[in-house]
Protein backbone atom coordinates (compact mmCIF):
# COMPACT_ATOMS: atom_id res chain seq x y z
CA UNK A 1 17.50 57.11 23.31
CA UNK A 2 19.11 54.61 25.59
CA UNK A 3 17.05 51.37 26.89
CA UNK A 4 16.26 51.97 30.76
CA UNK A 5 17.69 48.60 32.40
CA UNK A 6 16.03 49.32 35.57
CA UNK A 7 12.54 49.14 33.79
CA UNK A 8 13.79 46.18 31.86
CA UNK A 9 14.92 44.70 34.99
CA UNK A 10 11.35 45.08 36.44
CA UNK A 11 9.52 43.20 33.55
CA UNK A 12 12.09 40.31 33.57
CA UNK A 13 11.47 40.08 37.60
CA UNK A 14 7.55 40.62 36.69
CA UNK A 15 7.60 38.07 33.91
CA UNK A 16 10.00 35.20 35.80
CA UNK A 17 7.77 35.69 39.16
CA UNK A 18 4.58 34.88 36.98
CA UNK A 19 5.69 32.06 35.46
CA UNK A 20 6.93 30.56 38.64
CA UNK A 21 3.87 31.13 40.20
CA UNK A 22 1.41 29.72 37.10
CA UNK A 23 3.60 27.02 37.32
CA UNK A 24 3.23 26.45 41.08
CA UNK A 25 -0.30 26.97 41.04
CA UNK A 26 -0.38 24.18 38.16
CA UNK A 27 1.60 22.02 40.30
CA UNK A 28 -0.71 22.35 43.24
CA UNK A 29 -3.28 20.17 41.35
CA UNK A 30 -0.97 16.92 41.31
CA UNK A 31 -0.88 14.73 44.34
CA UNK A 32 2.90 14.30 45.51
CA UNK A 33 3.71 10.80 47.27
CA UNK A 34 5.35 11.44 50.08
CA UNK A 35 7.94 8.75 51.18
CA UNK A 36 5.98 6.08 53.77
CA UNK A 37 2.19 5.41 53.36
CA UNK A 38 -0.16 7.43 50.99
CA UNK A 39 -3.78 6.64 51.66
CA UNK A 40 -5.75 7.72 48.62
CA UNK A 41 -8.98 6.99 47.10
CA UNK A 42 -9.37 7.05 43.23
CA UNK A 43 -12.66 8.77 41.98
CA UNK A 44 -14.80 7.19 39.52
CA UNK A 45 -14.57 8.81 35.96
CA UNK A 46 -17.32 11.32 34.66
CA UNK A 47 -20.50 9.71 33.13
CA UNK A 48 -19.19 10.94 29.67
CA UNK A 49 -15.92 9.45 29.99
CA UNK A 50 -16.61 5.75 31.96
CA UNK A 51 -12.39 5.60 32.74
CA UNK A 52 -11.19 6.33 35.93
CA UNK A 53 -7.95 7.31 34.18
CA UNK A 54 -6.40 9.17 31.35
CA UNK A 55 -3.63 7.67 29.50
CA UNK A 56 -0.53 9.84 27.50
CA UNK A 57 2.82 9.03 26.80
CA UNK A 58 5.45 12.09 28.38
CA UNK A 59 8.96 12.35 27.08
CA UNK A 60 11.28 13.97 29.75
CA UNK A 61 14.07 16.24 28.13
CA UNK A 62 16.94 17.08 30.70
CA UNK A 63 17.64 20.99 30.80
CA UNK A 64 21.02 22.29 31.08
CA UNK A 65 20.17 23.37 34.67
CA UNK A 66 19.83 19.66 35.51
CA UNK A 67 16.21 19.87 35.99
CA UNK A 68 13.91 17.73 33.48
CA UNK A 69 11.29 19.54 31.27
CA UNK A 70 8.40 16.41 30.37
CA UNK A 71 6.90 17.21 27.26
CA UNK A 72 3.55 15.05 26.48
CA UNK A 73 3.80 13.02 23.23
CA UNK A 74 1.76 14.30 20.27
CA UNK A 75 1.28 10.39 18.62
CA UNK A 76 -1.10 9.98 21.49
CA UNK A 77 -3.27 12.35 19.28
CA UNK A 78 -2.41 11.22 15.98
CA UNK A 79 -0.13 13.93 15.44
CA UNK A 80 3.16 13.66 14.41
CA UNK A 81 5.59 14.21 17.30
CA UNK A 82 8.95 16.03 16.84
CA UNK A 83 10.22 14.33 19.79
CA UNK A 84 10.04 10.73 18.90
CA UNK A 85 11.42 12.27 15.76
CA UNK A 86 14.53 12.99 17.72
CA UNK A 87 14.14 9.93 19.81
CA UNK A 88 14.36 7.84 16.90
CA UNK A 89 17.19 9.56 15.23
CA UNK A 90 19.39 9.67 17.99
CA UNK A 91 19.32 5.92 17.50
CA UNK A 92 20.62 5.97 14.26
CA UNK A 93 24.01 7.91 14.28
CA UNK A 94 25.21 5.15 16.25
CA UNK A 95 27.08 7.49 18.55
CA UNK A 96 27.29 5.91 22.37
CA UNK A 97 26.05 9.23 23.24
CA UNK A 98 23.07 9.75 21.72
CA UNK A 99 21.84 6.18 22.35
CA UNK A 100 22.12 7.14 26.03
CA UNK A 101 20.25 10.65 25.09
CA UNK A 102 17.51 8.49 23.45
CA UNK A 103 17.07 6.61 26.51
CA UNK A 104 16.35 9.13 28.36
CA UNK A 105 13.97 11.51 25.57
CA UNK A 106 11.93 7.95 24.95
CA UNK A 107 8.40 8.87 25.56
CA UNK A 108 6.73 6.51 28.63
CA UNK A 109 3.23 6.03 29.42
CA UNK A 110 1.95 8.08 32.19
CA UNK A 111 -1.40 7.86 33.43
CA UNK A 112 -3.87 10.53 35.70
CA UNK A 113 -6.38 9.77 38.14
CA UNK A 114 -8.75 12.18 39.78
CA UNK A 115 -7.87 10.97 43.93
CA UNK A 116 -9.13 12.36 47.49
CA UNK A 117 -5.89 12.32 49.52
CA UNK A 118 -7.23 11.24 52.12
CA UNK A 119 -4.71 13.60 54.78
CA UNK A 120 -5.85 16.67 53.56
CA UNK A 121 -8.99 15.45 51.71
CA UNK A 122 -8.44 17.67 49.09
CA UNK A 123 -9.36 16.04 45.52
CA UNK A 124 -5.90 15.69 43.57
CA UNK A 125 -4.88 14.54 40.35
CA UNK A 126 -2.58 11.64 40.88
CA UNK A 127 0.07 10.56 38.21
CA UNK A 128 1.54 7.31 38.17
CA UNK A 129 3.60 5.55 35.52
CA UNK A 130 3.14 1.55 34.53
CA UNK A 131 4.16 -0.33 37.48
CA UNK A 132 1.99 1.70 39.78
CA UNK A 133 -1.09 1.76 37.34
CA UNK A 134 -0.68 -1.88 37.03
CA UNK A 135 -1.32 -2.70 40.57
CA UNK A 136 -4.38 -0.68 40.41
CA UNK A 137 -5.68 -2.31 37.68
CA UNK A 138 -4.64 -5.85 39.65
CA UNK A 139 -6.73 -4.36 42.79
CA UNK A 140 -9.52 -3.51 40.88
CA UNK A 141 -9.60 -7.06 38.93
CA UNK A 142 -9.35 -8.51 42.50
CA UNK A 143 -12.53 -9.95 43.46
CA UNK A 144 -12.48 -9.08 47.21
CA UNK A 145 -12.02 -5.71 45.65
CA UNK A 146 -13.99 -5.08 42.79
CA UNK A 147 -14.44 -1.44 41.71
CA UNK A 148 -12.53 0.98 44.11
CA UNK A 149 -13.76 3.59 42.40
CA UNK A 150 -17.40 3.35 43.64
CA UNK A 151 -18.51 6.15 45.12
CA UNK A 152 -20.87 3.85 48.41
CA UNK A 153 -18.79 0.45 47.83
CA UNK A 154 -15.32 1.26 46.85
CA UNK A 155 -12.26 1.35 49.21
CA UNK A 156 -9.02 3.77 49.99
CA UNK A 157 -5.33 2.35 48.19
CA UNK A 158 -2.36 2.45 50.41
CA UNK A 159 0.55 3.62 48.18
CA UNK A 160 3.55 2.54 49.70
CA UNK A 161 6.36 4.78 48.26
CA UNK A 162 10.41 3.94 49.68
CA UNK A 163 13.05 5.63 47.54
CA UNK A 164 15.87 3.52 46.40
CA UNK A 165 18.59 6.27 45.49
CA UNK A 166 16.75 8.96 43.57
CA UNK A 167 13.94 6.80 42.03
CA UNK A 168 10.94 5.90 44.07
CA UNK A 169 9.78 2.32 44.55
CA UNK A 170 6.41 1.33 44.45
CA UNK A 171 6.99 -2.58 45.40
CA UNK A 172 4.75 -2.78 48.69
């Protein structure tokens, strides 16, 4: 009995096209920045919850393709984390190689914010890494600002995004 490829070729095709597509559909959820001015306003946090924000750690594994796979950290939930496993070890063979593979596994902090883009005014999930989330924080701990999350009182952020080579700048 010989395996038909053309079937076989069909579920590949079926299987690749729904994971694209799941993926896309996942990535429809996140706000993208576009280069220039992004007017947003960040939603308050549920009742439950009180935070505005969720915090995890992401460690971002480059793929032979030259994309980057992120992987979220596991020690944000206790757990241990085969990926600062690796992280750390590649620090210890000494090898100028893996140090610079280390550097680029190390997990950083990443953090999510339920936003209205204010374009489209669809609501979005917005992530931002440290600098960004620090200048929130600085807004909100502003007194002519106060809470920007409040639904009657609160007030729009302009993100200012200019890329600098291939990484994004966040300075304005």
């Amino acid at each position: 009995m010989a395996i038909n490829l053309d079937e076989l070729r069909r579920k590949h095709d079926e299987l690749s096209g729904a994971k694209t597509k799941s993926n896309q559909s996942f990535l429809d959820n996140f706000l993208r920045l576009e280069e220039g001015t992004n007017l947003v306003r960040i939603l308050p946090g549920s009742d439950e919850e009180k935070q505005f924000y969720a915090e995890t750690k992401i460690h971002r594994v480059p793929q032979p393709d030259g994309n980057v796979k992120n992987f979220h950290c596991r020690k944000v939930h206790g757990e241990a984390c085969p990926m600062c496993e690796l992280y750390y070890g590649l620090w210890k063979t000494g090898s100028k190689e893996d140090e610079d593979m280390g550097r680029q596994v190390k997990p950083r902090s990443r953090y999510y914010m339920n936003v209205v883009d204010r374009e489209s005014g669809e609501v979005k999930i917005l992530s931002v890494g440290v600098i960004l989330f620090k200048k929130v924080i600085a807004t909100m701990l502003d007194e002519d600002f106060g809470d920007i999350t409040d639904q009657n009182t609160g007030h729009d952020l302009k993100i200012v995004k200019i890329m600098d080579g291939q990484w994004p700048k966040y300075d304005q």
